[in-house]
Each structure stands twice: as C-alpha cells, then as structure tokens.
N, C-alpha and C. Protein backbone atom coordinates (compact mmCIF):
# COMPACT_ATOMS: atom_id res chain seq x y z
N UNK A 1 41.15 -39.26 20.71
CA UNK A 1 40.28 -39.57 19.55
C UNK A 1 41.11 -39.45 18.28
N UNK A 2 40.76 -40.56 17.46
CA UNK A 2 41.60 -40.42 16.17
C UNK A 2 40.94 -39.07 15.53
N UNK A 3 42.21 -38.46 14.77
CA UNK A 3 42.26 -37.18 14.05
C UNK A 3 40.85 -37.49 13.16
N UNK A 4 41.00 -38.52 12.25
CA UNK A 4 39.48 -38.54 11.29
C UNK A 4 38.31 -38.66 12.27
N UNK A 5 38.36 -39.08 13.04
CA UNK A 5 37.14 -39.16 14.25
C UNK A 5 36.95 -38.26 14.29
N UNK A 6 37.15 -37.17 14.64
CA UNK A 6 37.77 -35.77 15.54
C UNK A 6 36.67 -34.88 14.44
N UNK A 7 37.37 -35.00 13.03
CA UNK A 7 36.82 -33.82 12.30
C UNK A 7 35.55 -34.53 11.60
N UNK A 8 34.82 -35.83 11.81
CA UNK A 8 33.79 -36.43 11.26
C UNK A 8 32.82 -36.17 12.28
N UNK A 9 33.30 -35.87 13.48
CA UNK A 9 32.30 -35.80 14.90
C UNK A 9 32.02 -34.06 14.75
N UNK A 10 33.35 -33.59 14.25
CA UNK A 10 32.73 -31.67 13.91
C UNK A 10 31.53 -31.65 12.75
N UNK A 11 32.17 -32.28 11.50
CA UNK A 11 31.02 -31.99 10.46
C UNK A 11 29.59 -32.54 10.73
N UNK A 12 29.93 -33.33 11.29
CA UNK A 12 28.18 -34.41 11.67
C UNK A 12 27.62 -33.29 13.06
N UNK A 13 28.60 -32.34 13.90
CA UNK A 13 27.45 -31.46 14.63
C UNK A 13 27.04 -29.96 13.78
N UNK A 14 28.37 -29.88 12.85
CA UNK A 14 27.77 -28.51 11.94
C UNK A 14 26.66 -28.82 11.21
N UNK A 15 26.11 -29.89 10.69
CA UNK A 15 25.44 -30.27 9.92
C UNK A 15 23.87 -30.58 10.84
N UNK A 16 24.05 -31.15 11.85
CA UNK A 16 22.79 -30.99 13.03
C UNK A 16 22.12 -30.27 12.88
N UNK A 17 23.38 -28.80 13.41
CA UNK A 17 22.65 -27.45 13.65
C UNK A 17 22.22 -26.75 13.06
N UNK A 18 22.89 -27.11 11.52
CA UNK A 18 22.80 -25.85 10.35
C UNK A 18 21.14 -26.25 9.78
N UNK A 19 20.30 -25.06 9.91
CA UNK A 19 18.70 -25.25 9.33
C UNK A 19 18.74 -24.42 7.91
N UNK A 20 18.70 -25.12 6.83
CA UNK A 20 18.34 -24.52 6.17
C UNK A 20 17.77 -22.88 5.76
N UNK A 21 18.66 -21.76 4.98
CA UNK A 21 17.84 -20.67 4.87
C UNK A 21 16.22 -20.54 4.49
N UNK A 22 16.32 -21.21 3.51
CA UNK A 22 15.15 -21.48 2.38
C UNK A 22 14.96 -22.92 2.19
N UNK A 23 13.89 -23.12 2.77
CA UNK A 23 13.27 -24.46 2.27
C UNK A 23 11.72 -24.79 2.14
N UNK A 24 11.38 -25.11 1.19
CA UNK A 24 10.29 -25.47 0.46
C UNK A 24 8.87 -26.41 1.25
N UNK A 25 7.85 -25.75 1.50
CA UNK A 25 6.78 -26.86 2.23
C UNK A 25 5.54 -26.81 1.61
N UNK A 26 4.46 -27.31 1.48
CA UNK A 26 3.68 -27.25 0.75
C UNK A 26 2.62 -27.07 2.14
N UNK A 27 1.65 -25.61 1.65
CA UNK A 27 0.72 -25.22 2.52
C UNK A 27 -0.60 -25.23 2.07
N UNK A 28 -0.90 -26.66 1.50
CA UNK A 28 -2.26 -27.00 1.18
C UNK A 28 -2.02 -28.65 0.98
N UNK A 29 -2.71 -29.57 2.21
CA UNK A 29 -2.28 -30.87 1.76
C UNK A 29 -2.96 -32.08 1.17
N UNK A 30 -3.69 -31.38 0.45
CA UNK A 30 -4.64 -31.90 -0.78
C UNK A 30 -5.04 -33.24 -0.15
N UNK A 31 -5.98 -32.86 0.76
CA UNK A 31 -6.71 -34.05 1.78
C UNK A 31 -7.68 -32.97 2.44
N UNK A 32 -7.72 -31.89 2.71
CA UNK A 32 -8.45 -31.11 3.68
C UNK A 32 -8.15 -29.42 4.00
N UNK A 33 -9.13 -28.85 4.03
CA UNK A 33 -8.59 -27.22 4.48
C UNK A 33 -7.20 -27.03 6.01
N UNK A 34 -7.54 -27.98 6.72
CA UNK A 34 -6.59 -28.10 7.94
C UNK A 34 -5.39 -26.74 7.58
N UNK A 35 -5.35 -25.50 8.25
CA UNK A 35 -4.00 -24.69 8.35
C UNK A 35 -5.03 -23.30 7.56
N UNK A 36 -6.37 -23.60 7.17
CA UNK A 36 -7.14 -22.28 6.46
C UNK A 36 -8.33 -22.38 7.32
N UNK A 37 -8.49 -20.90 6.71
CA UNK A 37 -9.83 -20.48 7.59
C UNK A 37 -10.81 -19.72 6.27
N UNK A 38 -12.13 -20.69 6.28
CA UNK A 38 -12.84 -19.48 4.69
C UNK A 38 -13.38 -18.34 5.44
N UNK A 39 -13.71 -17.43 4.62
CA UNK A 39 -14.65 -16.30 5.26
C UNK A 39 -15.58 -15.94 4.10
N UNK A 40 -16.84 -16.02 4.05
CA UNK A 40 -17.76 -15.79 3.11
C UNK A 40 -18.78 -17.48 3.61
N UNK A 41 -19.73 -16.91 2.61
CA UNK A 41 -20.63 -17.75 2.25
C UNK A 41 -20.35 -19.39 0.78
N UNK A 42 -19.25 -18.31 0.16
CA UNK A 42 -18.89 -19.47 -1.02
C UNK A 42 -17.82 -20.39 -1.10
N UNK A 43 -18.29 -21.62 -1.93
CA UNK A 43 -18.03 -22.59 -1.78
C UNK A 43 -16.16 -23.09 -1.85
N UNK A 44 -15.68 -23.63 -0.76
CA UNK A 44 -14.36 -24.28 -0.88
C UNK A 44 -14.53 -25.60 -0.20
N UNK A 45 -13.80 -26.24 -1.28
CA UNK A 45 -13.80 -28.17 -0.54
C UNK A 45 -12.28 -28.69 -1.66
N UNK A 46 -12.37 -29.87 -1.44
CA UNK A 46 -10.99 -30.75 -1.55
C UNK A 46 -11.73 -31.44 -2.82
N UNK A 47 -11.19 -31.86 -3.91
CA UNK A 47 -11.67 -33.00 -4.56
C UNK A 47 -10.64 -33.03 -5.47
N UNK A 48 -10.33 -34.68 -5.38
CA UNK A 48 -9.53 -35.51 -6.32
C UNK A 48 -8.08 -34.76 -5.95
N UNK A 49 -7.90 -34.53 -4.46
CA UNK A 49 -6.64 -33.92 -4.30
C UNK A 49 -6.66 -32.47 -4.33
N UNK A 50 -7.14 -31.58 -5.16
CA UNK A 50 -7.11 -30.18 -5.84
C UNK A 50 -8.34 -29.69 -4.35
N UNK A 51 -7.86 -27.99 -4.36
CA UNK A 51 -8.48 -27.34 -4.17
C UNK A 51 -9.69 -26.58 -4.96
N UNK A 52 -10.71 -26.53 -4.60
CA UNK A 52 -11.57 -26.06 -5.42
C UNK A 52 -12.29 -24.17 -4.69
N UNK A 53 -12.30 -23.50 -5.92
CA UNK A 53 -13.68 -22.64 -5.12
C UNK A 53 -14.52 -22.57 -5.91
N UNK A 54 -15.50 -22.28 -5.82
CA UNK A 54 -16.70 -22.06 -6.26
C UNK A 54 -18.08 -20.96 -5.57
N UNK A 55 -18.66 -20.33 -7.00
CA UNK A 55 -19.93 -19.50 -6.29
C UNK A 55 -20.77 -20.28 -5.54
N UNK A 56 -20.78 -19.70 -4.53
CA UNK A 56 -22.16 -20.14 -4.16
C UNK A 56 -23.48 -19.64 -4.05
N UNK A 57 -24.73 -19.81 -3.44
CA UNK A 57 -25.66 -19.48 -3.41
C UNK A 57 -26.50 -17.65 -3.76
N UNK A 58 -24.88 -16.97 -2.52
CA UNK A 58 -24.93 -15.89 -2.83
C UNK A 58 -24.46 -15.25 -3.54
N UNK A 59 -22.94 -15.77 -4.54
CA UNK A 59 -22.43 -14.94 -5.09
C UNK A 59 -21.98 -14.13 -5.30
N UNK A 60 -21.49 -13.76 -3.43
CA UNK A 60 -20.25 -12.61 -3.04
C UNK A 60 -18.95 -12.87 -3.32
N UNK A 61 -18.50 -12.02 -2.71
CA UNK A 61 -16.74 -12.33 -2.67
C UNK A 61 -16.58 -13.39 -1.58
N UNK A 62 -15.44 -14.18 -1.68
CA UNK A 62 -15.10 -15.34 -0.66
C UNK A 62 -13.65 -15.53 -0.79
N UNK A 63 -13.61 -15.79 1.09
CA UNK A 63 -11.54 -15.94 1.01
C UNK A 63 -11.51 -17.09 1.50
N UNK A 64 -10.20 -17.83 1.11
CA UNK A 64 -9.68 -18.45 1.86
C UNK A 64 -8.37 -18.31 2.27
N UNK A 65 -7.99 -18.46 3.70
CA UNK A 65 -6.87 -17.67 3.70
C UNK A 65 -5.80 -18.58 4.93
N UNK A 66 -4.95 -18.41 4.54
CA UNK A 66 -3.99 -18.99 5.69
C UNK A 66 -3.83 -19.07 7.27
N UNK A 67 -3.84 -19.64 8.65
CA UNK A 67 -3.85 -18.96 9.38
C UNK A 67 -2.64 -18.57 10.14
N UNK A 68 -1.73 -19.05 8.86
CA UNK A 68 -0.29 -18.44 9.25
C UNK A 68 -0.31 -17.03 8.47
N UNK A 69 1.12 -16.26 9.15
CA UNK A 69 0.93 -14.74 8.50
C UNK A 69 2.79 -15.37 7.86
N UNK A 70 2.48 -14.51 6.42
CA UNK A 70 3.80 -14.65 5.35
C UNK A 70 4.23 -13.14 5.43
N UNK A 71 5.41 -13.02 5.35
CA UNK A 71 5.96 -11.52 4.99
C UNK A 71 6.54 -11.92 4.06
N UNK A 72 7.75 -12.29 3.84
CA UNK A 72 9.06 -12.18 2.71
C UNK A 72 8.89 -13.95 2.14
N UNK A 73 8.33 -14.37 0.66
CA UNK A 73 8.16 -15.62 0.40
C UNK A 73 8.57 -15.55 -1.30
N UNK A 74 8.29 -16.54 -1.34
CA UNK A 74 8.08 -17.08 -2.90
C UNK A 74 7.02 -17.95 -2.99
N UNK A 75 6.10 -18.04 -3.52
CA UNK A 75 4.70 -19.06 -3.63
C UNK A 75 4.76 -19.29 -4.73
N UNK A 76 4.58 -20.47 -5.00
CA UNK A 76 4.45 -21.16 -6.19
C UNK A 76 3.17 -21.83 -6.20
N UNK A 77 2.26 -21.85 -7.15
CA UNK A 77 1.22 -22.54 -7.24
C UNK A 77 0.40 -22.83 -8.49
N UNK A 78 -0.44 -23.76 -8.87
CA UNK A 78 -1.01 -24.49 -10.27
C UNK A 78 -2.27 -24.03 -9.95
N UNK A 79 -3.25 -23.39 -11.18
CA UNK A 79 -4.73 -22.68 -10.94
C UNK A 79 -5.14 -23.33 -12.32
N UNK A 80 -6.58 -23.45 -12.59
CA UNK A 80 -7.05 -24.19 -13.70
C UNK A 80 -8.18 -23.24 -13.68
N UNK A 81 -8.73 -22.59 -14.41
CA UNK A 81 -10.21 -21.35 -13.95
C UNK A 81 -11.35 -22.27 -15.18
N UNK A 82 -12.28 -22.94 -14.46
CA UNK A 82 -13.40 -23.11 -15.38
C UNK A 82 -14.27 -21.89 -14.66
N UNK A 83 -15.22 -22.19 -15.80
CA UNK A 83 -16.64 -21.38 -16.10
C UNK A 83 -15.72 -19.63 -15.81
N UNK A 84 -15.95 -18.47 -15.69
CA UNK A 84 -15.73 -17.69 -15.72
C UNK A 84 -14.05 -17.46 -14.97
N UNK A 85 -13.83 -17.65 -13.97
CA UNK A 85 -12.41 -18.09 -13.37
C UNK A 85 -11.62 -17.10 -12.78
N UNK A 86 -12.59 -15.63 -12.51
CA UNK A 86 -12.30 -14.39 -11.70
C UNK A 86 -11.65 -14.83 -10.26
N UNK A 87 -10.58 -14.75 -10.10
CA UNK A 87 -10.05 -14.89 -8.98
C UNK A 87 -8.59 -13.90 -8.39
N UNK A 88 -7.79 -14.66 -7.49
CA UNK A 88 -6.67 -13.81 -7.32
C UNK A 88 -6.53 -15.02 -5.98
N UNK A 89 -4.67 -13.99 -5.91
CA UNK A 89 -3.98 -14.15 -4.34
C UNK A 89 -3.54 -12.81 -3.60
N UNK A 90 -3.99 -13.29 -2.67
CA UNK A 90 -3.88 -11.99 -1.86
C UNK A 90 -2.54 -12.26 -0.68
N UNK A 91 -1.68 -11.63 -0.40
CA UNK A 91 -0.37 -11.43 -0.06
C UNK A 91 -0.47 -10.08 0.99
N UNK A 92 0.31 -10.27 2.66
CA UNK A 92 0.23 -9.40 3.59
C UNK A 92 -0.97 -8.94 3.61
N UNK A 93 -2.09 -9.74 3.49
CA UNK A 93 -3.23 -9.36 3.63
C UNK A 93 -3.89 -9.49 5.41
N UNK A 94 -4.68 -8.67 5.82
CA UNK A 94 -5.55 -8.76 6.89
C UNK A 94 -7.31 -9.17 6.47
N UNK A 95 -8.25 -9.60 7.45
CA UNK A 95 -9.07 -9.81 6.57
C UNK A 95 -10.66 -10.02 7.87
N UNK A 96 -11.41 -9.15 7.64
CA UNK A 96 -12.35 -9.66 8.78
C UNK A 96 -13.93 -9.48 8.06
N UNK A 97 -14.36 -10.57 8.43
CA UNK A 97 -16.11 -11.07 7.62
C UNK A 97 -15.36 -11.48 6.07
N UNK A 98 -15.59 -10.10 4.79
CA UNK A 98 -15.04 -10.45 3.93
C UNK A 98 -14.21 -9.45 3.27
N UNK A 99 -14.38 -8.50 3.78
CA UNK A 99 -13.47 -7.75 3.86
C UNK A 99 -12.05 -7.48 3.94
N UNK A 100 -11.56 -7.72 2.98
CA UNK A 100 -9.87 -7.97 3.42
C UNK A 100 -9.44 -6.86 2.57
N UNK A 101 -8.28 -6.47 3.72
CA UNK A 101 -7.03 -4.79 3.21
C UNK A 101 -5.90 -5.67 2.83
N UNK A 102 -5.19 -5.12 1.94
CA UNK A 102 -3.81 -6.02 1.58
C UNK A 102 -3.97 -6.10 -0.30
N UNK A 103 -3.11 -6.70 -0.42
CA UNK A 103 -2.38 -6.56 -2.15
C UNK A 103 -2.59 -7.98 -3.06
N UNK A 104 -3.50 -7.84 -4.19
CA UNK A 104 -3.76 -9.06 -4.79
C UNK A 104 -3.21 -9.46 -6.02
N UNK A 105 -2.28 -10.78 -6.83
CA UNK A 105 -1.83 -11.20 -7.98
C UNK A 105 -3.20 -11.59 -8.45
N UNK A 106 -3.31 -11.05 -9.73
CA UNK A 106 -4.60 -11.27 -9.98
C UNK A 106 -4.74 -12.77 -10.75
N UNK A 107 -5.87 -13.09 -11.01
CA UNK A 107 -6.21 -14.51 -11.74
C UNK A 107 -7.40 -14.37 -12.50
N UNK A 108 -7.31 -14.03 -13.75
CA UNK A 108 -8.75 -13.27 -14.34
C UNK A 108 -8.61 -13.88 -15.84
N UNK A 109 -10.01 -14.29 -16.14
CA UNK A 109 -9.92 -14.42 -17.84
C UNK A 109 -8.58 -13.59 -18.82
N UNK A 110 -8.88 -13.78 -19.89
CA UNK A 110 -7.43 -13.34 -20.93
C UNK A 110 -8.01 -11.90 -20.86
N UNK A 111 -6.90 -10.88 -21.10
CA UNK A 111 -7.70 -9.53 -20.97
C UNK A 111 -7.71 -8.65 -19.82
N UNK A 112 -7.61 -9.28 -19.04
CA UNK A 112 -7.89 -8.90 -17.54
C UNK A 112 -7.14 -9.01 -16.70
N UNK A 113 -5.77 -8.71 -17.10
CA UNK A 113 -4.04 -8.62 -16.32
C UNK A 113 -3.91 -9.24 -15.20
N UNK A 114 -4.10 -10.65 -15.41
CA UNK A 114 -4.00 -11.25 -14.79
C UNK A 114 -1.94 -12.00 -14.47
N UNK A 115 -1.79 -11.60 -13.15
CA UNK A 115 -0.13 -11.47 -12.59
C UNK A 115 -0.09 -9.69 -12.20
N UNK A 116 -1.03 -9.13 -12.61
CA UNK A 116 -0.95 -7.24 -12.10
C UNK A 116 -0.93 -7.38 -10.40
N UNK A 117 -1.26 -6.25 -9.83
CA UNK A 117 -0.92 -6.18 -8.31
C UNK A 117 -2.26 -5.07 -8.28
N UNK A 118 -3.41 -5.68 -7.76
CA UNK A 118 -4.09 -4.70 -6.81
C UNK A 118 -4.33 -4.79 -5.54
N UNK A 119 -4.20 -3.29 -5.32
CA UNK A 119 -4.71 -2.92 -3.70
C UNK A 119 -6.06 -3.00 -3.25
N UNK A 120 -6.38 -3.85 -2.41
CA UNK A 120 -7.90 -4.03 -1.90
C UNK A 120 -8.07 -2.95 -1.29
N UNK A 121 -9.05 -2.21 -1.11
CA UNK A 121 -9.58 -0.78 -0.24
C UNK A 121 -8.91 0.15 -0.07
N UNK A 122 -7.73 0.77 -1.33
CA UNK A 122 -6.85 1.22 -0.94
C UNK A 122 -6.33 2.10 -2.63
N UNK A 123 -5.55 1.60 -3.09
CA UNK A 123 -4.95 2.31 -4.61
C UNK A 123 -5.72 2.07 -5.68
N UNK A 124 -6.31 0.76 -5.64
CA UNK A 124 -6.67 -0.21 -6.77
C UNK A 124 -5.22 -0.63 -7.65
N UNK A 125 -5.35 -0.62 -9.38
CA UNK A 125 -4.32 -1.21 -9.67
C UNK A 125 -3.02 -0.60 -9.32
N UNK A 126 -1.76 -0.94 -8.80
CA UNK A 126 -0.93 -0.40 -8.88
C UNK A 126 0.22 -0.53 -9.95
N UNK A 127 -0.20 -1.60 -10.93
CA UNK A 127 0.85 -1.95 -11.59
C UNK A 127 -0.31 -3.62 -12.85
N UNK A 128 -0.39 -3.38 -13.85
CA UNK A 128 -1.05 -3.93 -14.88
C UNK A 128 -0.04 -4.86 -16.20
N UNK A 129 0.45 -5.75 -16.35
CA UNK A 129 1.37 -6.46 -17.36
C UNK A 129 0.71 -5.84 -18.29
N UNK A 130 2.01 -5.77 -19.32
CA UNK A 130 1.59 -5.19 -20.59
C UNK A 130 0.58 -6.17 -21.61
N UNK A 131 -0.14 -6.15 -21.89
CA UNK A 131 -1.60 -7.09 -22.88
C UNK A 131 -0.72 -8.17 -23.43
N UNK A 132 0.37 -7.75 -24.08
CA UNK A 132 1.07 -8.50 -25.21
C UNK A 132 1.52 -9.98 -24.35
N UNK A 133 1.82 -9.86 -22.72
CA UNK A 133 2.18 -10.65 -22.10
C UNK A 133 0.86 -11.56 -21.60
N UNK A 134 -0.27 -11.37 -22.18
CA UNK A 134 -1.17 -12.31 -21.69
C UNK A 134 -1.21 -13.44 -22.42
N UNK A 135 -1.08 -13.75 -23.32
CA UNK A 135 -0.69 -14.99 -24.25
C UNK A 135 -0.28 -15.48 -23.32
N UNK A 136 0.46 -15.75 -22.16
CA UNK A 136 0.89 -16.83 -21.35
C UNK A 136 -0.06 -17.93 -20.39
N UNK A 137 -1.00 -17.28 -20.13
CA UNK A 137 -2.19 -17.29 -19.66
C UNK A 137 -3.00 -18.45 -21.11
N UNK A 138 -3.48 -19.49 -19.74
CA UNK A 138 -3.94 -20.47 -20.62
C UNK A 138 -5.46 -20.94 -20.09
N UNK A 139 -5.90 -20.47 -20.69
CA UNK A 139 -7.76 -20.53 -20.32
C UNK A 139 -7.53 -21.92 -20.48
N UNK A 140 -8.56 -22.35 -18.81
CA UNK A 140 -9.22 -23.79 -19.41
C UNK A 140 -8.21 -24.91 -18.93
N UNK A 141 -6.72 -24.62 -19.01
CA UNK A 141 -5.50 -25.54 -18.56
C UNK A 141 -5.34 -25.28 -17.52
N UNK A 142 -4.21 -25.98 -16.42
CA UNK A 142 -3.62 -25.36 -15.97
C UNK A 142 -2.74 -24.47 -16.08
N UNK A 143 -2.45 -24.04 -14.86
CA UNK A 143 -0.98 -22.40 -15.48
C UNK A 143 -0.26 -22.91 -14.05
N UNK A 144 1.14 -22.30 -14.11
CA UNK A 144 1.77 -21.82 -13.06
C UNK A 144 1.87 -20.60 -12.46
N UNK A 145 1.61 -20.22 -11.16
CA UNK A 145 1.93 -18.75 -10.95
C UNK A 145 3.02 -18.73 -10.13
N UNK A 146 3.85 -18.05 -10.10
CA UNK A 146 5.00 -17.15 -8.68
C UNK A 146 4.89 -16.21 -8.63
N UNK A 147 4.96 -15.98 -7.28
CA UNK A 147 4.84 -14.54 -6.88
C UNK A 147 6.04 -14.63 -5.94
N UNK A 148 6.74 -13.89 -6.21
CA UNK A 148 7.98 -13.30 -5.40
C UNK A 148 7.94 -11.90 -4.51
N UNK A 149 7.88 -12.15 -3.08
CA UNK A 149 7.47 -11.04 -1.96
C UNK A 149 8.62 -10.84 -1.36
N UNK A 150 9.52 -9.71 -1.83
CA UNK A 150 10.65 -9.39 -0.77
C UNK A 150 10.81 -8.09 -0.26
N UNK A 151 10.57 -7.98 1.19
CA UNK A 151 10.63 -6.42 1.14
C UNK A 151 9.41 -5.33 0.40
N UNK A 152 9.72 -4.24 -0.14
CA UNK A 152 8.77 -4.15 -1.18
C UNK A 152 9.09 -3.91 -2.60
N UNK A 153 9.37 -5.00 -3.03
CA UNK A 153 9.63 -5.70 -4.09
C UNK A 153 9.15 -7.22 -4.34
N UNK A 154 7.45 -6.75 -5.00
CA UNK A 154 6.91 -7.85 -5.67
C UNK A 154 7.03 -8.46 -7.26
N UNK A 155 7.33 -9.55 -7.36
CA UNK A 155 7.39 -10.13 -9.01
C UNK A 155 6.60 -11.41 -9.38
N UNK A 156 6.27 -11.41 -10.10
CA UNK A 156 5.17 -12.30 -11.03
C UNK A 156 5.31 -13.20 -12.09
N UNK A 157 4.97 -14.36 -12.13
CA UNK A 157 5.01 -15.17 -13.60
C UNK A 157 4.35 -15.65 -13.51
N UNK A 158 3.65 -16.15 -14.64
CA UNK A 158 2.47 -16.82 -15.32
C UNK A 158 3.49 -18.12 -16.39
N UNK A 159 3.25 -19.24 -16.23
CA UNK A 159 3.99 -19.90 -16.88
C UNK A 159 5.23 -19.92 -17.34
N UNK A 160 6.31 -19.62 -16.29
CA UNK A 160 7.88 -18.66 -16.57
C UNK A 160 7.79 -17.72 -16.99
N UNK A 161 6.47 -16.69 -17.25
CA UNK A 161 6.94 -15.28 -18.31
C UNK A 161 6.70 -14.70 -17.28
N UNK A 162 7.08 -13.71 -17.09
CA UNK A 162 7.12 -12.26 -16.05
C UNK A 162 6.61 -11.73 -16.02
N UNK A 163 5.25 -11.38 -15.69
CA UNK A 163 4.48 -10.70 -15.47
C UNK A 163 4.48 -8.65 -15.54
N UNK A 164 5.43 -8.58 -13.83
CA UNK A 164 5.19 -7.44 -13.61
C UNK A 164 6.55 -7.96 -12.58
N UNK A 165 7.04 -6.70 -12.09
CA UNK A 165 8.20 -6.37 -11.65
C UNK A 165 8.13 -5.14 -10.55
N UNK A 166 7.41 -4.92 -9.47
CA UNK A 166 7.16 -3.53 -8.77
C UNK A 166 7.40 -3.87 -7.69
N UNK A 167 8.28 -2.14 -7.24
CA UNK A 167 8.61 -1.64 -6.02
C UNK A 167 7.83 -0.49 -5.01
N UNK A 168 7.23 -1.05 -3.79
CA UNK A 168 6.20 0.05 -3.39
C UNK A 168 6.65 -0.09 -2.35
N UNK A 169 6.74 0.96 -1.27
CA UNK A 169 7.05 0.96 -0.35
C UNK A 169 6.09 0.70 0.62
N UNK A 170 4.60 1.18 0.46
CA UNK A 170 3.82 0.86 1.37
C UNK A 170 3.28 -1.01 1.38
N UNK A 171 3.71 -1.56 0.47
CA UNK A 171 3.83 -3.15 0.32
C UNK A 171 4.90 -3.51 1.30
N UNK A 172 5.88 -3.28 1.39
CA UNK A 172 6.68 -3.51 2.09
C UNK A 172 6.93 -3.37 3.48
N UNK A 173 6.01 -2.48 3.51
CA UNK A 173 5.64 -2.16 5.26
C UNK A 173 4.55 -3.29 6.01
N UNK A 174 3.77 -3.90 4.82
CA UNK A 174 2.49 -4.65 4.98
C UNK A 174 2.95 -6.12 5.87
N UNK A 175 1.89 -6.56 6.39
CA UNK A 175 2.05 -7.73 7.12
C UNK A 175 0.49 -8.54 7.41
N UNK A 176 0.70 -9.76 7.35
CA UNK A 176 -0.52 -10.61 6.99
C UNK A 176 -0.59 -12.07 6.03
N UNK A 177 -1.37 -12.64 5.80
CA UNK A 177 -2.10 -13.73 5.39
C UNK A 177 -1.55 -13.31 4.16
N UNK A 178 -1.57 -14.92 3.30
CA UNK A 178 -1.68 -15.33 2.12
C UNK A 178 -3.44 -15.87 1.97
N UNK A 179 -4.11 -15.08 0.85
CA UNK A 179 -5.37 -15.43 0.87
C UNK A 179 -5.73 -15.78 -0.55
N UNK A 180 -6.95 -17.17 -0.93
CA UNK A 180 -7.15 -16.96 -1.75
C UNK A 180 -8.64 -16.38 -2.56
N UNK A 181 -9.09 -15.37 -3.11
CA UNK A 181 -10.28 -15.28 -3.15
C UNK A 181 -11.21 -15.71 -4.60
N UNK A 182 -12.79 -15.56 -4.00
CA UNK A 182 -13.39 -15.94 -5.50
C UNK A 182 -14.32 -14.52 -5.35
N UNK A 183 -14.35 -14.37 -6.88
CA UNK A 183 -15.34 -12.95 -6.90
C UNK A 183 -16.71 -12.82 -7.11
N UNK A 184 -17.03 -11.73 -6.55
CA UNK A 184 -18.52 -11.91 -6.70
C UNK A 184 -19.08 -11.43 -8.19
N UNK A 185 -20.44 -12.08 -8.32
CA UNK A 185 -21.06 -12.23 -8.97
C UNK A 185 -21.57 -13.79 -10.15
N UNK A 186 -21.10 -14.48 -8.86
CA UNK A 186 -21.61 -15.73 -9.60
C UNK A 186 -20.79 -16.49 -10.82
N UNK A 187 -21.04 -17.76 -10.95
CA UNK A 187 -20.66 -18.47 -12.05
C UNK A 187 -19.33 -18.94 -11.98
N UNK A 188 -18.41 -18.54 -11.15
CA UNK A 188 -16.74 -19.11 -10.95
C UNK A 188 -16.75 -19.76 -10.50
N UNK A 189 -15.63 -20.68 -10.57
CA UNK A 189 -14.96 -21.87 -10.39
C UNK A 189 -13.38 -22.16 -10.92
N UNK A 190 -12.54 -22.05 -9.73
CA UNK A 190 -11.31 -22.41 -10.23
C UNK A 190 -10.64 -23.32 -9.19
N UNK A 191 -9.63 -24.03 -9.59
CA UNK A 191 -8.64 -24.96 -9.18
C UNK A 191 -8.06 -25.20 -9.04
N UNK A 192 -7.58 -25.22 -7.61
CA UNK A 192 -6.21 -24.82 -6.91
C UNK A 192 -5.38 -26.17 -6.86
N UNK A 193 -4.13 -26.54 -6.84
CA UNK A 193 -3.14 -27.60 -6.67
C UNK A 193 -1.82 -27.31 -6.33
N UNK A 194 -0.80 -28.27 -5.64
CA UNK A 194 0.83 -27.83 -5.82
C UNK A 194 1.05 -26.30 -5.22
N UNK A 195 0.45 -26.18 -4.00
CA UNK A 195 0.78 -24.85 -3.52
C UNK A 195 1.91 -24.69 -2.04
N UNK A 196 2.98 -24.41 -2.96
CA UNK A 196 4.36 -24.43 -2.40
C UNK A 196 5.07 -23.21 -2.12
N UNK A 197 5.53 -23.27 -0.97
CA UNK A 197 6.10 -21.79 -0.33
C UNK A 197 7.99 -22.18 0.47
N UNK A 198 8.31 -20.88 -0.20
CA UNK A 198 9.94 -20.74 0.47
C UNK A 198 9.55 -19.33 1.37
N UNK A 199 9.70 -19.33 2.64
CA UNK A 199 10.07 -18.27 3.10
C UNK A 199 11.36 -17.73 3.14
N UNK A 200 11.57 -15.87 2.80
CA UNK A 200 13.14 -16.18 2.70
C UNK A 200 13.49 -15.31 3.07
C-alpha cells in the first residue's frame, strides 16, 4: 500500500472510533412530550414548538421530568414566565406521585432568587444569588438559564450573569432525573424552548 494510503486509511479509522467527549443533544423535540413523563394533575402540552406548563384545575405542584437519569451535565435552556411564572429545574432528582427529593435552580418572579439551589424535602435554600444580581432576570421575555452539574459543584446563569457558584457534597452523591416543575397555587404559566444538554 502506498505510504499516503497507509496513513489516510489510519486517520479515517482513528476518526471512526473516536466519540466525542461532550456533545450537545436537545432533550425536548418541540413536537411532543416523547422521552418525559408528567406527574401531577397540571397542565403540560407542546404549542407553536415551545413547551408549555400551566395550573390546572387543582393547582398543585406538577413535574415534568425526564425518563433518562443525568448526573454530571450542562443544560442549557430558554423560559418565558407569564402570569405569575413560579417555577424551577430540578437536577439528580427522584420523584414519585408528586413528590420529588433532589435539588432545584429556581425560576421565580424578580425578588425571588431565582438561579439559587433548593433542596426539596431536605435543607431548603442552600445557597440564594445576591438581590443585586436579579436585574438579569427578565420578566415577561425570554431568559437563558445554565446550570452546570459536576460532581458537587453546581453553577448558574441567568442571561450570561452568574448566578451562584456552590459546592455540597451531599449534591454530589445525588443521582436522578432532570425535572421540570410548576408550583402550586394557581395562576402560572411558563415557557419552555431550546432545551439542550452536554453530558460531561
């Protein structure tokens, strides 16, 4: 075999085999829930592409949640909160009826530290952005969020600004679902889009 043959036939099998560390897929395909499972009574459906939730009838808490399990990720995702817009993501979460144990980026009107980290049934807040950083937070628009899950070392942004920056060890031990929830007491509605994940 000619010598250039030789080393074009090596790079074309290193290149076969080699899979990517980190690569990017989108785990909502703005056509249908397909890959989630809700739990509650309130409302989730598809429209105009976007994810939606909404109160419903009863006005409990409601998840929707992955039925893959994430440990170590980066999520990226676009939220728009009409009418009141109490929400969150929930990360290494477990979750049965509606009940779910595990750690939430919050998504809450201005005021309401939204990118903080609470513990469902467990610490409550563990970690709150300082007020001054809520200006990033855009009622009514869309926003961007990331949440960065490594180990236990979680990080946060709200429109490129940084939220929060925390190391817990009992996060890091955690394992489970990416979930998203709506809160109770009626009147919410927010809007999910562009929800993109690196496992890493």
């Amino acid at each position: 075999m000619p010598r250039i043959g030789f080393f074009t036939a090596l790079l074309l099998l290193v290149a076969a085999t080699c899979v990517p560390e980190e690569e990017e897929r989108h785990i909502f395909n703005g056509e249908n829930l397909d890959g989630w499972t809700v739990h509650g009574t309130e409302l989730w459906y598809v429209e105009d592409g976007e994810l939606v939730c909404e109160s419903g009838p009863d006005a409990q808490y409601g998840y929707l949640r992955t039925d893959r399990t994430y440990d170590d990720f980066e999520l990226t995702l676009e939220f728009k909160q009409e009418a009141d817009g109490n929400s969150g993501v929930f990360f290494r979460s477990t979750i049965e009826g509606v009940r779910i144990s595990g750690w939430q980026a919050e998504v809450a009107p201005s005021g309401l530290y939204s990118g903080g980290i609470y513990e469902s049934y467990g610490r409550g807040w563990l970690i709150k952005p300082d007020l001054e950083l809520d200006s990033a937070l855009r009622m009514g628009e869309w926003n961007e969020m990331k949440i960065r899950a490594e180990g236990g070392r979680i990080t946060t942004w709200i429109n490129e600004t940084q939220m929060i920056d925390l190391e817990d060890e009992q996060i890091g031990e955690g394992q489970g679902h990416i979930a998203l929830q709506i809160h109770d007491g009626g009147g919410i509605k927010v809007r999910w889009r562009n929800l993109r994940l690196i496992e890493l």
